[in-house]
PDB file of N, CA and C in Angstrom:
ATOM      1  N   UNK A   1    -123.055-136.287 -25.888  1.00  0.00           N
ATOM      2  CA  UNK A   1    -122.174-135.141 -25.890  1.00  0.00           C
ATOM      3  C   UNK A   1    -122.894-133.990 -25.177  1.00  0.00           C
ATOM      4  N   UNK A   2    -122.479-133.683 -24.365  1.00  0.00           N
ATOM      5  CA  UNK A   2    -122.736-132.220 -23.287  1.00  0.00           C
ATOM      6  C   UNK A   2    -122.790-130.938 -23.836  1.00  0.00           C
ATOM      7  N   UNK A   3    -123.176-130.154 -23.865  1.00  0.00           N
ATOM      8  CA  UNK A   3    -122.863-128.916 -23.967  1.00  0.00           C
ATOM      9  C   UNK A   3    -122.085-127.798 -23.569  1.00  0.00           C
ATOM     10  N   UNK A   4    -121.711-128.145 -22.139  1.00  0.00           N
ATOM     11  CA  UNK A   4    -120.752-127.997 -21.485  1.00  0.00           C
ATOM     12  C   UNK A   4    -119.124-128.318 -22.038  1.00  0.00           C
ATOM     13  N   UNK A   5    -119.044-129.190 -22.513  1.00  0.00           N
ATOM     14  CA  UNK A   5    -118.289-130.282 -23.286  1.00  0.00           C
ATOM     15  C   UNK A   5    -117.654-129.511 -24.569  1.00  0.00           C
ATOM     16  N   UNK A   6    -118.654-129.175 -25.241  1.00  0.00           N
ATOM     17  CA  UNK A   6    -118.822-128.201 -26.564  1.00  0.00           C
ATOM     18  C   UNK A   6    -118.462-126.766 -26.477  1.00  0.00           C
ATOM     19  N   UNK A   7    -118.535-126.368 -25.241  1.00  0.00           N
ATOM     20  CA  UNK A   7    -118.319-124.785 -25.268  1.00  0.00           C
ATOM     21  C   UNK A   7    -117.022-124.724 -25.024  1.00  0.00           C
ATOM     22  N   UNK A   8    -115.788-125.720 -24.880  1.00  0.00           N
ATOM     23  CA  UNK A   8    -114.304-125.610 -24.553  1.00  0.00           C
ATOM     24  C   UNK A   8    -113.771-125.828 -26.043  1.00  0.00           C
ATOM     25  N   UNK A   9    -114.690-125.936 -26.788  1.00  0.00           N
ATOM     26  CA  UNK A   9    -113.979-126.416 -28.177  1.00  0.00           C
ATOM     27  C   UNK A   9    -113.697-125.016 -28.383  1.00  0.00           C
ATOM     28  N   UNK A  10    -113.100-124.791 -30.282  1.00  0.00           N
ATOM     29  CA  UNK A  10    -112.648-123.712 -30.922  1.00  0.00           C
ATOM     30  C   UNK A  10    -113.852-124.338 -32.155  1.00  0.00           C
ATOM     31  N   UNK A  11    -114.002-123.004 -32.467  1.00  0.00           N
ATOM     32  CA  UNK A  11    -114.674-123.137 -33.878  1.00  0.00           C
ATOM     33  C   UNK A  11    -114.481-123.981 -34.595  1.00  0.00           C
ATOM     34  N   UNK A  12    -113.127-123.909 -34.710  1.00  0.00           N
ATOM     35  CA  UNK A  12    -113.020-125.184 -36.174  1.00  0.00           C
ATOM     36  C   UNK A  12    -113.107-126.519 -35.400  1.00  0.00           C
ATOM     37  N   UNK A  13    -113.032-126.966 -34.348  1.00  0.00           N
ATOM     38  CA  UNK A  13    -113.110-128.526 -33.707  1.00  0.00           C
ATOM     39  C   UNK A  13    -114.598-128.307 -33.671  1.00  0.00           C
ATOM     40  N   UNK A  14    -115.160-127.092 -33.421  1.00  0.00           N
ATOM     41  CA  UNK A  14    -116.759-127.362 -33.764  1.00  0.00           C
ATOM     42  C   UNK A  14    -117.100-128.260 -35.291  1.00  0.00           C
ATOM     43  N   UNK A  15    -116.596-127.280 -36.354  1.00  0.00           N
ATOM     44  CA  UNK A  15    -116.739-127.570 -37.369  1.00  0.00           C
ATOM     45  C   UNK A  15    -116.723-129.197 -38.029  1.00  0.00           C
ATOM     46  N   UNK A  16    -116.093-129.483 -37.233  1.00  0.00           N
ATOM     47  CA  UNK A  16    -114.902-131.017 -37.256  1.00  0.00           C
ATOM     48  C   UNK A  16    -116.242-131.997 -37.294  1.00  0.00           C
ATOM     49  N   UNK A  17    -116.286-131.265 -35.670  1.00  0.00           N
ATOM     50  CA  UNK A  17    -117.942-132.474 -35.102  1.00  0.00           C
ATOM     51  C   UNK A  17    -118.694-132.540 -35.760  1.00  0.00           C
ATOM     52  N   UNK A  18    -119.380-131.048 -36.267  1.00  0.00           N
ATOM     53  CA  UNK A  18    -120.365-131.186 -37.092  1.00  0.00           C
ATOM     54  C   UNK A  18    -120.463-132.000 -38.531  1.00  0.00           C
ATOM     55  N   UNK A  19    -119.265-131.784 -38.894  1.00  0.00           N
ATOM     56  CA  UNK A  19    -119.417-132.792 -40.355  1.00  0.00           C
ATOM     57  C   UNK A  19    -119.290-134.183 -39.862  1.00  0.00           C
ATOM     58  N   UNK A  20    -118.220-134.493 -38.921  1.00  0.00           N
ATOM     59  CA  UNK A  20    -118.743-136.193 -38.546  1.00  0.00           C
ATOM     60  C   UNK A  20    -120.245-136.524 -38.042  1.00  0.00           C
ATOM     61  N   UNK A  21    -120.772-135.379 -37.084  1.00  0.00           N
ATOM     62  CA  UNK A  21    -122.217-135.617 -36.615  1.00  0.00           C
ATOM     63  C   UNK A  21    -122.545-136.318 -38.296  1.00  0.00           C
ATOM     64  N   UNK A  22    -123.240-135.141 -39.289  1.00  0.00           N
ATOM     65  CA  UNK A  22    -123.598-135.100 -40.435  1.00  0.00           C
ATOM     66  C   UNK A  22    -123.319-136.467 -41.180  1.00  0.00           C
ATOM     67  N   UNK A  23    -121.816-136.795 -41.636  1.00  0.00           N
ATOM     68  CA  UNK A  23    -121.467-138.332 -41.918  1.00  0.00           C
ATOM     69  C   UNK A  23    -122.559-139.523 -41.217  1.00  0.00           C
ATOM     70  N   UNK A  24    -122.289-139.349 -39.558  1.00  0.00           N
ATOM     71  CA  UNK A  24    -123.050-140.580 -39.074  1.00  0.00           C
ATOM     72  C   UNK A  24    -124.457-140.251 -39.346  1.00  0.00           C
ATOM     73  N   UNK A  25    -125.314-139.045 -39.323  1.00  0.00           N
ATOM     74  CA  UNK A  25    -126.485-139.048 -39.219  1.00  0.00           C
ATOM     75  C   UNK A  25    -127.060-139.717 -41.528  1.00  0.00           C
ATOM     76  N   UNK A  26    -126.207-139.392 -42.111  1.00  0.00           N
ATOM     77  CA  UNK A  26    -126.231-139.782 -43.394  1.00  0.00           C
ATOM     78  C   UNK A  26    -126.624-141.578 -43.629  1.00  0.00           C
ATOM     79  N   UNK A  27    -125.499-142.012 -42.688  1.00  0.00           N
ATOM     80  CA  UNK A  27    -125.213-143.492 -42.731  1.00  0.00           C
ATOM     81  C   UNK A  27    -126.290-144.047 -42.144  1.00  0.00           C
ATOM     82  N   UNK A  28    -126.787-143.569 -40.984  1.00  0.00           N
ATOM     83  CA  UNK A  28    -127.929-143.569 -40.302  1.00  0.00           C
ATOM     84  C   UNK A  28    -129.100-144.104 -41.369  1.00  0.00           C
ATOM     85  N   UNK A  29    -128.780-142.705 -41.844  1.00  0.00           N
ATOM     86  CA  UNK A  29    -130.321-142.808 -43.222  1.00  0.00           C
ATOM     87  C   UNK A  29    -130.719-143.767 -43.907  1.00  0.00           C
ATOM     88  N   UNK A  30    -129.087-144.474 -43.715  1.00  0.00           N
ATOM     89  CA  UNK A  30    -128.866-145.298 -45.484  1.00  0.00           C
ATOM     90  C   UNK A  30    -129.488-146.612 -44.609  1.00  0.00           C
ATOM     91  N   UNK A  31    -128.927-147.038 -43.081  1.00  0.00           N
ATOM     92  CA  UNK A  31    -129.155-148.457 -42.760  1.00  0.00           C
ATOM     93  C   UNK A  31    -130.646-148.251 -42.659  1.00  0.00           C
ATOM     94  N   UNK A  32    -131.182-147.392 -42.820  1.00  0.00           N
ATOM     95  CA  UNK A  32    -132.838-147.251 -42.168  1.00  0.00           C
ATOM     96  C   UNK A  32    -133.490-147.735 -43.642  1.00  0.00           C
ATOM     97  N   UNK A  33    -133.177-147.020 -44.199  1.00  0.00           N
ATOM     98  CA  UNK A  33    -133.414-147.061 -45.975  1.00  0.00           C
ATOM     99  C   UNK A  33    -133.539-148.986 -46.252  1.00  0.00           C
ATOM    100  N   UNK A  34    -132.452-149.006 -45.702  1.00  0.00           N
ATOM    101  CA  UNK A  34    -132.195-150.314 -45.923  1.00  0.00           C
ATOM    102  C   UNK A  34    -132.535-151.829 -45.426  1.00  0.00           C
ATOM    103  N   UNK A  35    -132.673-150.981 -44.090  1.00  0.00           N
ATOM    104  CA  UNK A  35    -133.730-151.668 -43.169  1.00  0.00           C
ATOM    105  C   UNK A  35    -132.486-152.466 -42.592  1.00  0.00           C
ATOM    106  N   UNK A  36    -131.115-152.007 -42.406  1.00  0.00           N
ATOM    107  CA  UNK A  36    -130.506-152.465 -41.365  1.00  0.00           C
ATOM    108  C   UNK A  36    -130.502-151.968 -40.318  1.00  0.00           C
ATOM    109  N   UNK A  37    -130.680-150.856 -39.783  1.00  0.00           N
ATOM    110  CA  UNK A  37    -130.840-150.172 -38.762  1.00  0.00           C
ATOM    111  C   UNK A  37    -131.324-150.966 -37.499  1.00  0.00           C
ATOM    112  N   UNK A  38    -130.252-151.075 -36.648  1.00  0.00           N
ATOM    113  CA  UNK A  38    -130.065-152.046 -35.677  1.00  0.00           C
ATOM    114  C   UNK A  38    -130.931-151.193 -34.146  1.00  0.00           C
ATOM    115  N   UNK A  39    -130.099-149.972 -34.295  1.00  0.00           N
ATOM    116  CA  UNK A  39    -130.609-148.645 -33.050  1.00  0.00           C
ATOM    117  C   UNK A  39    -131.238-147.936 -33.601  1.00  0.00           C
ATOM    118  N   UNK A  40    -132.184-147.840 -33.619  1.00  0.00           N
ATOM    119  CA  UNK A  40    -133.151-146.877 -34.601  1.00  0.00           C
ATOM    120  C   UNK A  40    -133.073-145.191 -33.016  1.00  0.00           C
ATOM    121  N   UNK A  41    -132.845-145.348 -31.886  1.00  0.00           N
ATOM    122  CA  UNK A  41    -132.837-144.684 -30.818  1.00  0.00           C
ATOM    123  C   UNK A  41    -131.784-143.816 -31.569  1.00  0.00           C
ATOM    124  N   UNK A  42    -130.628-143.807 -32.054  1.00  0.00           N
ATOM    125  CA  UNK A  42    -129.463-143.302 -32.386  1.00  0.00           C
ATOM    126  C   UNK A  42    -129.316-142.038 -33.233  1.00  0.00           C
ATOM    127  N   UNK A  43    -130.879-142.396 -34.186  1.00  0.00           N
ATOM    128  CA  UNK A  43    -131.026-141.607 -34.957  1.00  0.00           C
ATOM    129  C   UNK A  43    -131.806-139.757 -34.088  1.00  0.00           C
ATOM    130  N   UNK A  44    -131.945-140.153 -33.492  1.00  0.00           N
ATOM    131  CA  UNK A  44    -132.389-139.221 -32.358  1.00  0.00           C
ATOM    132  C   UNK A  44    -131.225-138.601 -31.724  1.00  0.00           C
ATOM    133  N   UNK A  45    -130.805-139.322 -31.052  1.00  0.00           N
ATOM    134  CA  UNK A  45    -129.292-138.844 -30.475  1.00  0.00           C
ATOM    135  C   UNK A  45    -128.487-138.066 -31.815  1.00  0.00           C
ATOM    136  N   UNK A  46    -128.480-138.562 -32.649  1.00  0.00           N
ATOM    137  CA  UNK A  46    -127.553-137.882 -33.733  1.00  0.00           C
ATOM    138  C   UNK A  46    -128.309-136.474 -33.686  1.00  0.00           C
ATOM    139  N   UNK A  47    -129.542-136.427 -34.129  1.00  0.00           N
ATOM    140  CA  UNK A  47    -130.028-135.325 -34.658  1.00  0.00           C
ATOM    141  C   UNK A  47    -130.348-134.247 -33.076  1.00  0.00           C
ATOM    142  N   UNK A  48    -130.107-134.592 -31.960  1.00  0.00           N
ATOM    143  CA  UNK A  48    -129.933-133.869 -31.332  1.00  0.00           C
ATOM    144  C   UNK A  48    -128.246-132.979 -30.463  1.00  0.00           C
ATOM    145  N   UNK A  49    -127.491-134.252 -31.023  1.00  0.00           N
ATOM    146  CA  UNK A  49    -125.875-133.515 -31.064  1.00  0.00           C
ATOM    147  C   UNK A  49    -125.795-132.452 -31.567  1.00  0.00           C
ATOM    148  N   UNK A  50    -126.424-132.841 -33.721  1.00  0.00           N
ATOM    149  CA  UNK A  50    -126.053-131.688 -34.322  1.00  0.00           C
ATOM    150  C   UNK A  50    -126.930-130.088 -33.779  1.00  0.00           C
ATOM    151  N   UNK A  51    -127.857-130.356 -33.258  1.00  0.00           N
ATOM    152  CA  UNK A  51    -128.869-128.999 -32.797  1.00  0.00           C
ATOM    153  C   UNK A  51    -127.377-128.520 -31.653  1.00  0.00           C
ATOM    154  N   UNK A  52    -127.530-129.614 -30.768  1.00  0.00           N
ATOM    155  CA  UNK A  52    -126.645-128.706 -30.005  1.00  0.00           C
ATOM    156  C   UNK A  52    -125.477-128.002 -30.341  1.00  0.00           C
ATOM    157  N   UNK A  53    -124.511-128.516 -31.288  1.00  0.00           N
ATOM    158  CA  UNK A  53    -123.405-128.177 -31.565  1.00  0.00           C
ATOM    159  C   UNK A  53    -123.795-126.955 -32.546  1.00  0.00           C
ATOM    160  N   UNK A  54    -125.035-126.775 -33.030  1.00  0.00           N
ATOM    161  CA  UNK A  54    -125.637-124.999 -33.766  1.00  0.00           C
ATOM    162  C   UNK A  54    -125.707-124.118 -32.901  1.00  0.00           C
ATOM    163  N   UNK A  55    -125.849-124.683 -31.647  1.00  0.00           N
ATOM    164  CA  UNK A  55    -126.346-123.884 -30.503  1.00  0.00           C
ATOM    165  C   UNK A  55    -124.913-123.242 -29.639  1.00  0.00           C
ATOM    166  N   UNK A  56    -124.059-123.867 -30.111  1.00  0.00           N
ATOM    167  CA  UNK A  56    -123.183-123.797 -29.444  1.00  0.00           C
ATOM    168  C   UNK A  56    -122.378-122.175 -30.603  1.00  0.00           C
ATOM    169  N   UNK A  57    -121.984-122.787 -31.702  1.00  0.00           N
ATOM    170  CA  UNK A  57    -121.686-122.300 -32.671  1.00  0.00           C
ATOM    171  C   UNK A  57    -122.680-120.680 -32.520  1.00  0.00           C
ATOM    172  N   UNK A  58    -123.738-120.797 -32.616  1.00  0.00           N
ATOM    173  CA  UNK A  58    -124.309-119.290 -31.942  1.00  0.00           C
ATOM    174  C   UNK A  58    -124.251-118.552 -32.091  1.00  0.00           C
ATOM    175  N   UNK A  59    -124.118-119.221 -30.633  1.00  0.00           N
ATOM    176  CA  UNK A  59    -123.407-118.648 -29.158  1.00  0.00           C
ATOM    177  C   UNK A  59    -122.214-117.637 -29.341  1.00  0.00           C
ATOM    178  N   UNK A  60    -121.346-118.515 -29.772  1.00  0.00           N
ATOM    179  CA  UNK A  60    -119.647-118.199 -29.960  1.00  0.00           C
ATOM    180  C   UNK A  60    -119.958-117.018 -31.274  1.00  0.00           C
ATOM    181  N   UNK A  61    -120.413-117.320 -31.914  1.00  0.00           N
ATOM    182  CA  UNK A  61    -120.722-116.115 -33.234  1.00  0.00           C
ATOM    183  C   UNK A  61    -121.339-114.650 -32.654  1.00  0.00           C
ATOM    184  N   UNK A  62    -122.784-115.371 -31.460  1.00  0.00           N
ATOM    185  CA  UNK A  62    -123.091-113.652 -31.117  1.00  0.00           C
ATOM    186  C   UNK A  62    -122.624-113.091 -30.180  1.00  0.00           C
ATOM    187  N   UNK A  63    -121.439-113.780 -29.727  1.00  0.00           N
ATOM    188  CA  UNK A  63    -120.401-113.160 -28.995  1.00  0.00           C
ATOM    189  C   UNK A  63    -119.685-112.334 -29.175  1.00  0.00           C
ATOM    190  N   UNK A  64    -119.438-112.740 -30.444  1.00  0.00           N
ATOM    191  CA  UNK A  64    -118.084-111.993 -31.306  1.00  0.00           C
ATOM    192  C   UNK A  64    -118.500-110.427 -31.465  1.00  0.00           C
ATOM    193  N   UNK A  65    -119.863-110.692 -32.214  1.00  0.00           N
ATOM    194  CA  UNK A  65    -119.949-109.140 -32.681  1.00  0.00           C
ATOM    195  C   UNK A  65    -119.742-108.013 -32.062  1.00  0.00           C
TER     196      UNK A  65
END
């Protein structure tokens, strides 16, 4: 996911992402825990969506003021 990508959203479709990011990065946890974890790479990618999509969120916040 781009950042570029992210800055056409609205707040709340931010919001959206972020709790699915959050969901998958959870499930993530659990197959690792578990030692199913097939892409262990993924867990990276997750945890760098959600940074971006904070970054994005911000953004759009220190705009406002």
């Amino acid at each position: 996911m781009k950042a570029s990508e992210l800055r056409e959203k609205t707040a709340a479709e931010l919001q959206e992402i972020l709790i699915d990011l959050r969901k998958e990065q959870f499930n993530l946890r659990m197959q690792q825990g578990t030692g199913q974890l097939s892409r262990p790479h993924l867990m990276q990618d997750v945890k760098k969506d959600i940074a971006r999509v904070h970054t994005v969120i911000n953004e759009n916040a220190g705009g406002e003021s």
